[in-house]
PDB file of N, CA and C in Angstrom:
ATOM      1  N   UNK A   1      -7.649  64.443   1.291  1.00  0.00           N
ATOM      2  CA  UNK A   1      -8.876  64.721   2.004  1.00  0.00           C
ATOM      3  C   UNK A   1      -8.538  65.337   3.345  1.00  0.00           C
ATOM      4  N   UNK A   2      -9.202  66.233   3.500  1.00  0.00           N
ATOM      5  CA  UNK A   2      -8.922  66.751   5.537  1.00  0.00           C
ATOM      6  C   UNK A   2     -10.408  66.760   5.923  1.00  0.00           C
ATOM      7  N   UNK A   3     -10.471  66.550   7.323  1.00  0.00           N
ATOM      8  CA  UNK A   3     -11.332  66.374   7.681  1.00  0.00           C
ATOM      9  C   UNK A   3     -11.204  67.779   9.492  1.00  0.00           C
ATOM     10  N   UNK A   4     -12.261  68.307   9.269  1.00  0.00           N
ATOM     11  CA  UNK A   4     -12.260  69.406  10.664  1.00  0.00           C
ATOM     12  C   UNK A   4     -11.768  68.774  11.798  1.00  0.00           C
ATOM     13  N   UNK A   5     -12.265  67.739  12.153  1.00  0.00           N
ATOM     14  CA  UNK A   5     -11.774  67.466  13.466  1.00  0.00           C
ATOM     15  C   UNK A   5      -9.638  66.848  13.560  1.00  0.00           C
ATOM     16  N   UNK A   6      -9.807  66.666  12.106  1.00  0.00           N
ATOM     17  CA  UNK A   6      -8.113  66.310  12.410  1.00  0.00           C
ATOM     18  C   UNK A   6      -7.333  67.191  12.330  1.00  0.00           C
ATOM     19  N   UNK A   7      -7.737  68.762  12.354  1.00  0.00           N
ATOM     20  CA  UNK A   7      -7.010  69.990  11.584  1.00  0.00           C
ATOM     21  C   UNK A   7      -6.644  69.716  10.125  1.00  0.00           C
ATOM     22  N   UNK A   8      -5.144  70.218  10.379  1.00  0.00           N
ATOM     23  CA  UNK A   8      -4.179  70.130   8.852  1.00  0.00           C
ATOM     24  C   UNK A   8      -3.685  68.758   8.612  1.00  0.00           C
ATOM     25  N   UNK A   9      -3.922  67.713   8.842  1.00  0.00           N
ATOM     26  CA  UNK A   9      -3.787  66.471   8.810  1.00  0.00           C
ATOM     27  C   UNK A   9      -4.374  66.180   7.781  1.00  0.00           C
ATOM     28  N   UNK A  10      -3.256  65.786   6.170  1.00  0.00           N
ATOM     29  CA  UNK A  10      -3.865  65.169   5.394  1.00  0.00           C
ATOM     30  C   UNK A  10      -3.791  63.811   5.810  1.00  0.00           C
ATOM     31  N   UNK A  11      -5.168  63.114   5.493  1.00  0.00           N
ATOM     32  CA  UNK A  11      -6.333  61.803   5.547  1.00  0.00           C
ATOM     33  C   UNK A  11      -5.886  61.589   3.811  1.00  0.00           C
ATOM     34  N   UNK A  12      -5.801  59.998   3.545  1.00  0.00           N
ATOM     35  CA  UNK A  12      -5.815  59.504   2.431  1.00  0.00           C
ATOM     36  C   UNK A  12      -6.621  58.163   2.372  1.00  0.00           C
ATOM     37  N   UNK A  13      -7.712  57.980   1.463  1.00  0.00           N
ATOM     38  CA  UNK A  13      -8.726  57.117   1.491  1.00  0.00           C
ATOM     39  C   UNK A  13      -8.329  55.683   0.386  1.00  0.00           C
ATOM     40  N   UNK A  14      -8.158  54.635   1.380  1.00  0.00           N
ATOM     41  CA  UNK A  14      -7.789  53.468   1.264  1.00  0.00           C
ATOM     42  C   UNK A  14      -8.791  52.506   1.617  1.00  0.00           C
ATOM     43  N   UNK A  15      -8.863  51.351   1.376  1.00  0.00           N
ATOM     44  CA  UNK A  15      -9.537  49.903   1.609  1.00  0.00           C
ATOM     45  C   UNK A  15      -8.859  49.234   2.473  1.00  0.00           C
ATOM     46  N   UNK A  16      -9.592  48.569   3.314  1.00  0.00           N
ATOM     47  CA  UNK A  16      -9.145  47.670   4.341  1.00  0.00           C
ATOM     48  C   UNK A  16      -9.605  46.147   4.261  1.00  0.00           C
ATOM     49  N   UNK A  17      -8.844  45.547   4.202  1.00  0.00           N
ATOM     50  CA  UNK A  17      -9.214  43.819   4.124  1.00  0.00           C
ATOM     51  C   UNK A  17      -8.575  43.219   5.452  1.00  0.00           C
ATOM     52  N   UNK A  18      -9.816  42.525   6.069  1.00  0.00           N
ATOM     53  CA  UNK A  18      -9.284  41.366   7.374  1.00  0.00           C
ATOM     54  C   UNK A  18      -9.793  40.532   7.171  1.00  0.00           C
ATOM     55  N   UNK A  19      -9.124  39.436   7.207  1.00  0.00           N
ATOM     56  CA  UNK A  19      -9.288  37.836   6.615  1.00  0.00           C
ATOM     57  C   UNK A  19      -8.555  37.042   7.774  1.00  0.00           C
ATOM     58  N   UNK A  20     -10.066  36.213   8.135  1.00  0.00           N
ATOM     59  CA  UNK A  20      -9.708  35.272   9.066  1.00  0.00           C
ATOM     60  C   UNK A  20      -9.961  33.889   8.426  1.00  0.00           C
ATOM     61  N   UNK A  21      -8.948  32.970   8.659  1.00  0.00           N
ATOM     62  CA  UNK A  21      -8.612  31.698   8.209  1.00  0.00           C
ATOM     63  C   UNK A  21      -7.985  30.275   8.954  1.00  0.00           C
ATOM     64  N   UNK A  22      -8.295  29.302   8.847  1.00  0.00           N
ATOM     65  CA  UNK A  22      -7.575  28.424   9.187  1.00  0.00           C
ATOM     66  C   UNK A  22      -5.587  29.019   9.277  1.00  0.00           C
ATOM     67  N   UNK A  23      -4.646  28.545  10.175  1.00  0.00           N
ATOM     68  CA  UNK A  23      -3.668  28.896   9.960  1.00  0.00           C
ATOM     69  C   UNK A  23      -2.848  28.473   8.989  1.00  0.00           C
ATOM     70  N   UNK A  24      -3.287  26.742   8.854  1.00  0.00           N
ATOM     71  CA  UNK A  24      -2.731  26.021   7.955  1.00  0.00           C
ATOM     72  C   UNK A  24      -2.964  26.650   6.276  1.00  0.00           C
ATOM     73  N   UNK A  25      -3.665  27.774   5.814  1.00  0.00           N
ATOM     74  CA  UNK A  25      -3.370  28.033   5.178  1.00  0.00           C
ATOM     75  C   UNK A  25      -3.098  29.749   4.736  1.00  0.00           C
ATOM     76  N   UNK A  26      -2.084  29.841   5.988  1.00  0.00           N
ATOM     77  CA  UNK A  26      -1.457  31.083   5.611  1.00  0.00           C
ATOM     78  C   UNK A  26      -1.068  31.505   4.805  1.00  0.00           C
ATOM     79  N   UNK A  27      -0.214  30.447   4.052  1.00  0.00           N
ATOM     80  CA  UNK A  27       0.546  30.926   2.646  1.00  0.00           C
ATOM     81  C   UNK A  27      -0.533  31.449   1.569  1.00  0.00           C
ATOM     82  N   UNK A  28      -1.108  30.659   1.243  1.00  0.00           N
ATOM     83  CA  UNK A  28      -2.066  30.705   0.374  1.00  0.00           C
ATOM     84  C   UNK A  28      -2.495  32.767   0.639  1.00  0.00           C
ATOM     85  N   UNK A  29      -2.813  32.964   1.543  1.00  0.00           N
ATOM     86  CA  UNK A  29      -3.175  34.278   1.942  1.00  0.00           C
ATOM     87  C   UNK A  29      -1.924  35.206   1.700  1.00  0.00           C
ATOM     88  N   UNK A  30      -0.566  34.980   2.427  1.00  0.00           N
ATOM     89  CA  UNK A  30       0.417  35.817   1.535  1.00  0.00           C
ATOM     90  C   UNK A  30       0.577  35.789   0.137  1.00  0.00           C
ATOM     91  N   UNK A  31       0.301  34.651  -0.278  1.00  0.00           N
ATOM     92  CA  UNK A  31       0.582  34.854  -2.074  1.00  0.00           C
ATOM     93  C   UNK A  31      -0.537  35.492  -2.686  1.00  0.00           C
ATOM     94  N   UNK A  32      -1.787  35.652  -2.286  1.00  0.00           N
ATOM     95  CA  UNK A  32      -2.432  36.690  -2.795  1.00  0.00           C
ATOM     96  C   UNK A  32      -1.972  38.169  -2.548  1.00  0.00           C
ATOM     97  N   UNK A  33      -1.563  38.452  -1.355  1.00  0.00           N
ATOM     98  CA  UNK A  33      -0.922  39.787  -1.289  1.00  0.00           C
ATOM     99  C   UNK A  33      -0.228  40.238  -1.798  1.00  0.00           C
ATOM    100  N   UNK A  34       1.380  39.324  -1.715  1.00  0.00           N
ATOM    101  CA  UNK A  34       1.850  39.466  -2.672  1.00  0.00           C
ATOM    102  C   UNK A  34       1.991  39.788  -4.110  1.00  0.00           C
ATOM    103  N   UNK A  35       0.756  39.085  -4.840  1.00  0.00           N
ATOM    104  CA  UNK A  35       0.526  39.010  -6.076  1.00  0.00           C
ATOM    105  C   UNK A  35      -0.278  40.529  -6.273  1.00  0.00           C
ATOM    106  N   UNK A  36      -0.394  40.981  -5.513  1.00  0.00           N
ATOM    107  CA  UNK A  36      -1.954  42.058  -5.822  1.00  0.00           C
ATOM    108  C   UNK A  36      -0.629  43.213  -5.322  1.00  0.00           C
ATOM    109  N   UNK A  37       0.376  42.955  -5.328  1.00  0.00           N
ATOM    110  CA  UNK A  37       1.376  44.074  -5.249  1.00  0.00           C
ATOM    111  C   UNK A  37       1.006  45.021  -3.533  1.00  0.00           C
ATOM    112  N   UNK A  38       0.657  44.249  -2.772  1.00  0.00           N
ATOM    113  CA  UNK A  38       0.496  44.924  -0.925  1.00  0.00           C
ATOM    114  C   UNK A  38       1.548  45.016  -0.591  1.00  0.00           C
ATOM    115  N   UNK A  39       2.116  45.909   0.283  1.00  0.00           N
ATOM    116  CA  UNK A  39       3.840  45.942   0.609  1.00  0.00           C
ATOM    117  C   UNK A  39       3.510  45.516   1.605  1.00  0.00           C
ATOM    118  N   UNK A  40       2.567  45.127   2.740  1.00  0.00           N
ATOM    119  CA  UNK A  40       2.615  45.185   3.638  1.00  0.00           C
ATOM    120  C   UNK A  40       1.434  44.610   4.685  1.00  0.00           C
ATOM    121  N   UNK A  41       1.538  43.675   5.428  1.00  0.00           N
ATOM    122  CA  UNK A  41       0.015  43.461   6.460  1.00  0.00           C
ATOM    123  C   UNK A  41       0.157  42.944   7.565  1.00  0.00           C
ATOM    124  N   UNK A  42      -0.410  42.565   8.712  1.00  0.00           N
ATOM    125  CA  UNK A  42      -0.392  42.472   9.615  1.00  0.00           C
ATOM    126  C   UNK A  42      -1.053  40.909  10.007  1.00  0.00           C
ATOM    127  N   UNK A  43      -0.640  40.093  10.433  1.00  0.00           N
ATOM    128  CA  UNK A  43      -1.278  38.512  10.494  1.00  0.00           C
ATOM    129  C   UNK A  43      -0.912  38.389  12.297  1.00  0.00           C
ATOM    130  N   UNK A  44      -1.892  38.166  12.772  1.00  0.00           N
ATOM    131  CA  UNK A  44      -2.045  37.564  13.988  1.00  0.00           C
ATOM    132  C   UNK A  44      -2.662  36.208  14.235  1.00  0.00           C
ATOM    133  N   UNK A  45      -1.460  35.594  15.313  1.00  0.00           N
ATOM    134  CA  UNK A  45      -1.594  34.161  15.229  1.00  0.00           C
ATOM    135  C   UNK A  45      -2.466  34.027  16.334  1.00  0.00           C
ATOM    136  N   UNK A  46      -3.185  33.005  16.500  1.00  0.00           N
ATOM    137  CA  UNK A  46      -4.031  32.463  18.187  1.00  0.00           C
ATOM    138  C   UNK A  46      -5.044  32.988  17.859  1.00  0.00           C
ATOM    139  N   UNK A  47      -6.042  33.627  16.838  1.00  0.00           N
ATOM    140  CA  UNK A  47      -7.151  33.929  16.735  1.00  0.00           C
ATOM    141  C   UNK A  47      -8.210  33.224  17.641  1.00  0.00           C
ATOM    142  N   UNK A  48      -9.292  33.594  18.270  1.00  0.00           N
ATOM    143  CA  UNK A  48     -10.282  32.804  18.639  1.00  0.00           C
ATOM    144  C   UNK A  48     -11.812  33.611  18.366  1.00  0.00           C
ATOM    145  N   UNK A  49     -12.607  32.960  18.091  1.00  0.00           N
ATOM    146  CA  UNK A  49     -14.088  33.619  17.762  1.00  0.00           C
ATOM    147  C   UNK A  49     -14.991  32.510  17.780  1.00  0.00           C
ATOM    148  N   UNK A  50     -16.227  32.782  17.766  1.00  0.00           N
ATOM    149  CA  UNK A  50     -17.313  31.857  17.414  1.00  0.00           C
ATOM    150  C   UNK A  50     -17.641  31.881  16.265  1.00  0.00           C
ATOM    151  N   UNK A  51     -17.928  30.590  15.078  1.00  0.00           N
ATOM    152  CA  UNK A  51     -17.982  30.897  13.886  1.00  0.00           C
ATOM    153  C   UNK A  51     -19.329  29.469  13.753  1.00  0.00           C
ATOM    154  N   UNK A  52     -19.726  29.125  12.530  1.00  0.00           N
ATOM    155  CA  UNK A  52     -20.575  28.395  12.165  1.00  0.00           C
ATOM    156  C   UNK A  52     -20.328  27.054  12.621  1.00  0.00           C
ATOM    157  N   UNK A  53     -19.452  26.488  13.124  1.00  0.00           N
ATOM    158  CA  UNK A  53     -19.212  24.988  13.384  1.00  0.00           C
ATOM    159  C   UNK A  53     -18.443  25.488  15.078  1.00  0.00           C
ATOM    160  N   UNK A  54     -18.778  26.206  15.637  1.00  0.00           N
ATOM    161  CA  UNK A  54     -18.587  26.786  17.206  1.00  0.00           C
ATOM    162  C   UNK A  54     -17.962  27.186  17.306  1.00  0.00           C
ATOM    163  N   UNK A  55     -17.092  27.668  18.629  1.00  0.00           N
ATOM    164  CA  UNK A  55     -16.113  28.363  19.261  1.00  0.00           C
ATOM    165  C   UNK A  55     -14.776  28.010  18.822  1.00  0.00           C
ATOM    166  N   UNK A  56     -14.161  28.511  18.420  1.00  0.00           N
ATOM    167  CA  UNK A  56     -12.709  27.768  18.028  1.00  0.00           C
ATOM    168  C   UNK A  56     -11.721  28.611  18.953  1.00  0.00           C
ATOM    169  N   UNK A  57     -11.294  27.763  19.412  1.00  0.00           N
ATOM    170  CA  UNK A  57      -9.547  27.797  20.600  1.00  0.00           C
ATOM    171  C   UNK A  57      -8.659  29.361  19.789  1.00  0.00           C
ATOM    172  N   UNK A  58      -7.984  29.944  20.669  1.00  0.00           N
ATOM    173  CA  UNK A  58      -6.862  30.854  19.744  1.00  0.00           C
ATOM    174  C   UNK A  58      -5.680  29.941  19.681  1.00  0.00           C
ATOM    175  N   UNK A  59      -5.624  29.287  21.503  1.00  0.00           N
ATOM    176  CA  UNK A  59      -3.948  28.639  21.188  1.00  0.00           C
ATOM    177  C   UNK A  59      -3.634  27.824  20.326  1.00  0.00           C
ATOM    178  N   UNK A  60      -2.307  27.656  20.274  1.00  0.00           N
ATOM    179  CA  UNK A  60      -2.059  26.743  19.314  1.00  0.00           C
ATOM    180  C   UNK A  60      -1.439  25.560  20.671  1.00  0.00           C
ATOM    181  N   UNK A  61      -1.367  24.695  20.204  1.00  0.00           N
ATOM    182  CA  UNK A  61      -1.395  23.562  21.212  1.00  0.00           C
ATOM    183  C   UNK A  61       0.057  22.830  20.661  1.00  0.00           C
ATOM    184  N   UNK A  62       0.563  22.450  18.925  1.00  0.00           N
ATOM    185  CA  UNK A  62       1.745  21.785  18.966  1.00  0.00           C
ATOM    186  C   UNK A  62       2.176  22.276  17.699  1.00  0.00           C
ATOM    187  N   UNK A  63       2.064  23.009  17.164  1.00  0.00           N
ATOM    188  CA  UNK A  63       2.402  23.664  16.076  1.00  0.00           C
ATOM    189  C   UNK A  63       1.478  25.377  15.980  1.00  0.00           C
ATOM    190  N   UNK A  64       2.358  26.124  14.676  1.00  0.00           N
ATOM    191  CA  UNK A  64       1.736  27.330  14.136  1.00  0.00           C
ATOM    192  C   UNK A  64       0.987  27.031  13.481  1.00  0.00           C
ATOM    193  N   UNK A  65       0.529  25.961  12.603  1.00  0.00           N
ATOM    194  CA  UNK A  65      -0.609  25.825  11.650  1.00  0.00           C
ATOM    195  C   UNK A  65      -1.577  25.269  12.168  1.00  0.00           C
ATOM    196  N   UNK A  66      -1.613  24.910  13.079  1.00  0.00           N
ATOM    197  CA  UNK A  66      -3.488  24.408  13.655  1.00  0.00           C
ATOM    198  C   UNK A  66      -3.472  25.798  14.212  1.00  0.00           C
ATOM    199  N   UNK A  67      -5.227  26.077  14.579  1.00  0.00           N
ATOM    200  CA  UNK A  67      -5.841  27.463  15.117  1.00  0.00           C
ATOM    201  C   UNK A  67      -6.300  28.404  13.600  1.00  0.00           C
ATOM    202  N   UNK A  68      -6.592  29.200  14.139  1.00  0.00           N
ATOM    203  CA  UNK A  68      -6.662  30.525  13.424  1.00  0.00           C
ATOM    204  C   UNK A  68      -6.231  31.812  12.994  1.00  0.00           C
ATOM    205  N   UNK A  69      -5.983  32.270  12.326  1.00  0.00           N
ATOM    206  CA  UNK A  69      -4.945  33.359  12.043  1.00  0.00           C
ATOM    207  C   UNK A  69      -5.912  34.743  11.143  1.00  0.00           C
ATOM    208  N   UNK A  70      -5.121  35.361  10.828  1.00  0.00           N
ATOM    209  CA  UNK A  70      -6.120  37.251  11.038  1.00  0.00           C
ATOM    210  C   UNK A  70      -5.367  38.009  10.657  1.00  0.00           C
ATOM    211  N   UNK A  71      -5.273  38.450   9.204  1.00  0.00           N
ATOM    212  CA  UNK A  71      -4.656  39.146   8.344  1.00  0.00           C
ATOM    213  C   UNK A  71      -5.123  40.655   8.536  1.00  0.00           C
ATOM    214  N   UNK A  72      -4.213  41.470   8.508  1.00  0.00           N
ATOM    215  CA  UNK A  72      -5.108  42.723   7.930  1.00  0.00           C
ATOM    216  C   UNK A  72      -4.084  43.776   7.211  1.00  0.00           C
ATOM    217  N   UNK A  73      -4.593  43.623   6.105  1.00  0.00           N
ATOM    218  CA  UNK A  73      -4.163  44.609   4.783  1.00  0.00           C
ATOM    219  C   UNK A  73      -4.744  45.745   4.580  1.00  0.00           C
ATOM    220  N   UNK A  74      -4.062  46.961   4.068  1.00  0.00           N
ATOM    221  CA  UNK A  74      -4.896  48.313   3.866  1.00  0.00           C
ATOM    222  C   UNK A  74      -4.291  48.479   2.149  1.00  0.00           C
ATOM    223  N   UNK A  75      -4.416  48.887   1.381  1.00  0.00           N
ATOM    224  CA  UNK A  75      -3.837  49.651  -0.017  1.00  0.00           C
ATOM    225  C   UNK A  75      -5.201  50.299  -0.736  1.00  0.00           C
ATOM    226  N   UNK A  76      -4.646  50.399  -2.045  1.00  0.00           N
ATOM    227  CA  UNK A  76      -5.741  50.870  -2.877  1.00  0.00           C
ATOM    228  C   UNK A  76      -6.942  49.796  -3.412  1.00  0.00           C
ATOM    229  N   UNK A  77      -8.197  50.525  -3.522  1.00  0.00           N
ATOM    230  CA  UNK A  77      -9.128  49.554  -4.180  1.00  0.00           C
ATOM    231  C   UNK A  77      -8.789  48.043  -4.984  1.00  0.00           C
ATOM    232  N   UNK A  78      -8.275  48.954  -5.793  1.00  0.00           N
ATOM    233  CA  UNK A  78      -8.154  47.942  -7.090  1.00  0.00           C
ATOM    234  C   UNK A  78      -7.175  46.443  -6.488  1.00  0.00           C
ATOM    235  N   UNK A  79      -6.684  47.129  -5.486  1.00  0.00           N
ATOM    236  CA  UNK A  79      -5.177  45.260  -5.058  1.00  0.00           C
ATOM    237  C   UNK A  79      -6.135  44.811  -4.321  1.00  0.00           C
ATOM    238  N   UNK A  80      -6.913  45.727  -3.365  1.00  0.00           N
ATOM    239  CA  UNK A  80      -8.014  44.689  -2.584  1.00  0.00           C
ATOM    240  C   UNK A  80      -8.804  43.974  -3.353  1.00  0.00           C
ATOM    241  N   UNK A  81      -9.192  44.397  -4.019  1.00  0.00           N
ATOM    242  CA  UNK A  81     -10.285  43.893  -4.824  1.00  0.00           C
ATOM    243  C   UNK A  81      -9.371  42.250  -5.396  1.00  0.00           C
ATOM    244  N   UNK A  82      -8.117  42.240  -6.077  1.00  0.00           N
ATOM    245  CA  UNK A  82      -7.420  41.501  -6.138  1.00  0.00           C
ATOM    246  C   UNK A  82      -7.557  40.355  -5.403  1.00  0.00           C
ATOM    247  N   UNK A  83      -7.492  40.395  -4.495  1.00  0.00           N
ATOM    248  CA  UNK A  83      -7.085  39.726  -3.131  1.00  0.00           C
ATOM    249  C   UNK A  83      -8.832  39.093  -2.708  1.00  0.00           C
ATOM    250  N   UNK A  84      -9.587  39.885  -2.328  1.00  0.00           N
ATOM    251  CA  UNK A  84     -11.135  39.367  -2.819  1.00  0.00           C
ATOM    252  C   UNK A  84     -11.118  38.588  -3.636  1.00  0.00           C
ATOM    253  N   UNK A  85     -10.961  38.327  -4.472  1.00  0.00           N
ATOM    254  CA  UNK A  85     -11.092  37.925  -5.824  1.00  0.00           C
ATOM    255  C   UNK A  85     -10.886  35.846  -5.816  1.00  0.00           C
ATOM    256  N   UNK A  86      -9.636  36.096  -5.125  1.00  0.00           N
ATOM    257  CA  UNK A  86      -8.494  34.823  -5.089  1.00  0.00           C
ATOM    258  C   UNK A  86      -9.312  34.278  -3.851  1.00  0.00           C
ATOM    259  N   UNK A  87      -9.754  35.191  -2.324  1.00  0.00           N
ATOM    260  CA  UNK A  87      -9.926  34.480  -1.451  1.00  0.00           C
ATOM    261  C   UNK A  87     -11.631  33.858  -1.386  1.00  0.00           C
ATOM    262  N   UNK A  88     -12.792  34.507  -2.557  1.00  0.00           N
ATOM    263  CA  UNK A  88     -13.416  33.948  -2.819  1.00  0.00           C
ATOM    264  C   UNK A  88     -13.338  32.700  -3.916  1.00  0.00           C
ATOM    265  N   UNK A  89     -12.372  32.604  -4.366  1.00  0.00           N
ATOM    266  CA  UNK A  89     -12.075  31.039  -4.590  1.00  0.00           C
ATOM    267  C   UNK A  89     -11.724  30.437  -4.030  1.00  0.00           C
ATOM    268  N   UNK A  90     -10.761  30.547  -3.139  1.00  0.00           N
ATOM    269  CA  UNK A  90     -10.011  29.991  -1.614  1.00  0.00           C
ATOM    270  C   UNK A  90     -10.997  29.412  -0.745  1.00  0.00           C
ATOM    271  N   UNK A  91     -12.075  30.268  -0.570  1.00  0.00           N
ATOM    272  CA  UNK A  91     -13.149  29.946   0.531  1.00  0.00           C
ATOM    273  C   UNK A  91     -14.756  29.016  -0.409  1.00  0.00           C
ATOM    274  N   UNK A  92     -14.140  28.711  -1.253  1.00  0.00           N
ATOM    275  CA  UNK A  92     -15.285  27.876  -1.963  1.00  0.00           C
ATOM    276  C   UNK A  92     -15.123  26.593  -1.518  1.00  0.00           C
ATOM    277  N   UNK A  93     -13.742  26.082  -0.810  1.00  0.00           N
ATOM    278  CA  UNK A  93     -13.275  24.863  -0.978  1.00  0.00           C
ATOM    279  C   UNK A  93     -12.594  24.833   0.926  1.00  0.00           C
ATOM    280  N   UNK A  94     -12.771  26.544   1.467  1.00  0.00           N
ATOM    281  CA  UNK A  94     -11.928  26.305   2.676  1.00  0.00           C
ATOM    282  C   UNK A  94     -12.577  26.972   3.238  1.00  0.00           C
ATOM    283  N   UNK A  95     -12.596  27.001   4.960  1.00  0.00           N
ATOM    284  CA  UNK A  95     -13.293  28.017   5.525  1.00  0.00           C
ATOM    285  C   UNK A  95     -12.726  29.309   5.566  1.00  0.00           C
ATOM    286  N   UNK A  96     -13.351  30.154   6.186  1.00  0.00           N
ATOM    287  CA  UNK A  96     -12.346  31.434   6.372  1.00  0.00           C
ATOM    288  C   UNK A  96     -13.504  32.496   6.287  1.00  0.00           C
ATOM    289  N   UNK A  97     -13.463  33.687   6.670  1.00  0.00           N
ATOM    290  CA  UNK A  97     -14.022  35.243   6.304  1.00  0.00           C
ATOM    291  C   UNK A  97     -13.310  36.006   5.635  1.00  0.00           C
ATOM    292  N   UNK A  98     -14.066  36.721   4.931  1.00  0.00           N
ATOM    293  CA  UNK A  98     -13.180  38.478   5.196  1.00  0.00           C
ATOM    294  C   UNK A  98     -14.018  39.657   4.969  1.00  0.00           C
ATOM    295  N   UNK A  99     -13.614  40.860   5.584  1.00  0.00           N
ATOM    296  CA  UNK A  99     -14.268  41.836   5.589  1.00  0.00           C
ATOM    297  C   UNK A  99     -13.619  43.010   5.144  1.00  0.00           C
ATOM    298  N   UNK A 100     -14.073  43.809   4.569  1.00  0.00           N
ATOM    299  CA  UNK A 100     -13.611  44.629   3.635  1.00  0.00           C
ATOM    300  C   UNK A 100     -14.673  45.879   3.817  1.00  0.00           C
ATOM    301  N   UNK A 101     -13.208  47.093   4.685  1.00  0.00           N
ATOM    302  CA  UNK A 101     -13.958  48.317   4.806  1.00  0.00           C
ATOM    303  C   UNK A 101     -13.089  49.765   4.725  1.00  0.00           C
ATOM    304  N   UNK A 102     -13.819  50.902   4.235  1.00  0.00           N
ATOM    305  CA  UNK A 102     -13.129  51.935   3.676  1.00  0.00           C
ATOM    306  C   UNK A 102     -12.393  52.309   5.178  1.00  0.00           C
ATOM    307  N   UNK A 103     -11.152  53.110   4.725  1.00  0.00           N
ATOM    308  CA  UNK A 103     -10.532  53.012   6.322  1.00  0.00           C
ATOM    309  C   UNK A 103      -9.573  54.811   5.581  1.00  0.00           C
ATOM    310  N   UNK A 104      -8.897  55.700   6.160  1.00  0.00           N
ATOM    311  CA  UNK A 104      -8.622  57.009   6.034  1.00  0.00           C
ATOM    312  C   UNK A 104      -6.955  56.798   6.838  1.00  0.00           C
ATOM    313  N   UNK A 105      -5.847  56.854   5.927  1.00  0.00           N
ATOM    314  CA  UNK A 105      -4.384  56.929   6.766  1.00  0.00           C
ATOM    315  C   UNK A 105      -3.514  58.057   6.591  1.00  0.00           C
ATOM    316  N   UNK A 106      -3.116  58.066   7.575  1.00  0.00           N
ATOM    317  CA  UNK A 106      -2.259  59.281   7.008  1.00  0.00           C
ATOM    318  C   UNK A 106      -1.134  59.033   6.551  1.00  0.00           C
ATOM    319  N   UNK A 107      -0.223  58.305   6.572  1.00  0.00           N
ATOM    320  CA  UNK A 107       1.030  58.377   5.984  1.00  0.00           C
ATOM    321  C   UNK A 107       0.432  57.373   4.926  1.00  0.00           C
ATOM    322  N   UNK A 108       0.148  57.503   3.675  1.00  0.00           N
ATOM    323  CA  UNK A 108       0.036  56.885   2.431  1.00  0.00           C
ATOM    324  C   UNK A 108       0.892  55.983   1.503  1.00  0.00           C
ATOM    325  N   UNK A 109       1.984  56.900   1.909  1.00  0.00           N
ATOM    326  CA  UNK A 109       3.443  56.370   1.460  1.00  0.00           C
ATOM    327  C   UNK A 109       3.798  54.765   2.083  1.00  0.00           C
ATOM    328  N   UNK A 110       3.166  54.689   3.158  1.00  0.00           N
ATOM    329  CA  UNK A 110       3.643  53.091   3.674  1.00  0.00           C
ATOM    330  C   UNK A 110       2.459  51.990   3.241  1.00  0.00           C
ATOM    331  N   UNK A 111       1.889  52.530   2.397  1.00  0.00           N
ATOM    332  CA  UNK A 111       0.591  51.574   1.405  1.00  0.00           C
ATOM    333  C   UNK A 111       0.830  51.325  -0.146  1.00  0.00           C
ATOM    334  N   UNK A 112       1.684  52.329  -0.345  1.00  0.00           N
ATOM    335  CA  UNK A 112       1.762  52.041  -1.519  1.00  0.00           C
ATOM    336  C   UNK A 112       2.224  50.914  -2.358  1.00  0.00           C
ATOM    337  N   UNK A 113       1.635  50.899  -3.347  1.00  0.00           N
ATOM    338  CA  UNK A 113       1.763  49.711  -4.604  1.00  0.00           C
ATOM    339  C   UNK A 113       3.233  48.743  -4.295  1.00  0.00           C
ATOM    340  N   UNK A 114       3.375  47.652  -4.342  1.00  0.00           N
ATOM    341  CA  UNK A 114       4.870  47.321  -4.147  1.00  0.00           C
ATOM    342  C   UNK A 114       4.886  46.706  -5.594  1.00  0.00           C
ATOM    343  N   UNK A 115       5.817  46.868  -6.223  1.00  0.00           N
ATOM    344  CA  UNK A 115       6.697  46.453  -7.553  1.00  0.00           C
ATOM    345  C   UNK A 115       7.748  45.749  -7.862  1.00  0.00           C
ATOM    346  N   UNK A 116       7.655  44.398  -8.522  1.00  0.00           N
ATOM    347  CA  UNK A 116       8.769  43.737  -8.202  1.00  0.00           C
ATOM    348  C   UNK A 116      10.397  43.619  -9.354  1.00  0.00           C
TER     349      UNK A 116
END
């Protein structure tokens, strides 16, 4: 895809997933990635936001697993969708969000499918 304002810059159209969660269950969130074949994402620790049961802290106070944590994955449809899939079962039983939106990268090659 190119788009006028980027010139000759090929744009490649990908899905974006950010999933915010308790920290304590990070893993749970890499093994869906994993499994849905993502090479790759970005998790930030100390999250803080206002959510349905109030304000929640970013720091962490005596460990990495209390607080909140904030994934964000890009690949093709179909692994997101994957990953959706697992964390609406995840969140039947745990808190957490996620949001899921079309996003345009240019180097493509660092999204691609991982194979084990």
């Amino acid at each position: 895809m190119t788009n006028a304002a980027f010139g000759d810059l090929m744009l490649h159209r990908l899905k974006k997933i950010e999933i915010v969660l308790l920290a304590e269950d990070y893993a749970l969130v890499e093994e869906l990635l994993k499994a849905a074949g993502i090479g790759g994402w970005t998790m930030i620790r100390d999250v803080a936001g206002m959510g349905h049961s109030g304000f929640h802290q970013g720091k962490t106070i005596f460990n990495d697993q209390s607080g909140l944590v904030m994934f964000v994955g890009v690949a093709k449809e179909n692994a997101i969708a994957d990953v959706a899939r697992g964390l609406a079962r995840l969140f039947e039983k745990r808190p957490g969000v996620t949001f899921l939106s079309d996003v345009e990268v240019m180097r493509s090659d660092y999204f691609a499918k991982v194979t084990a």
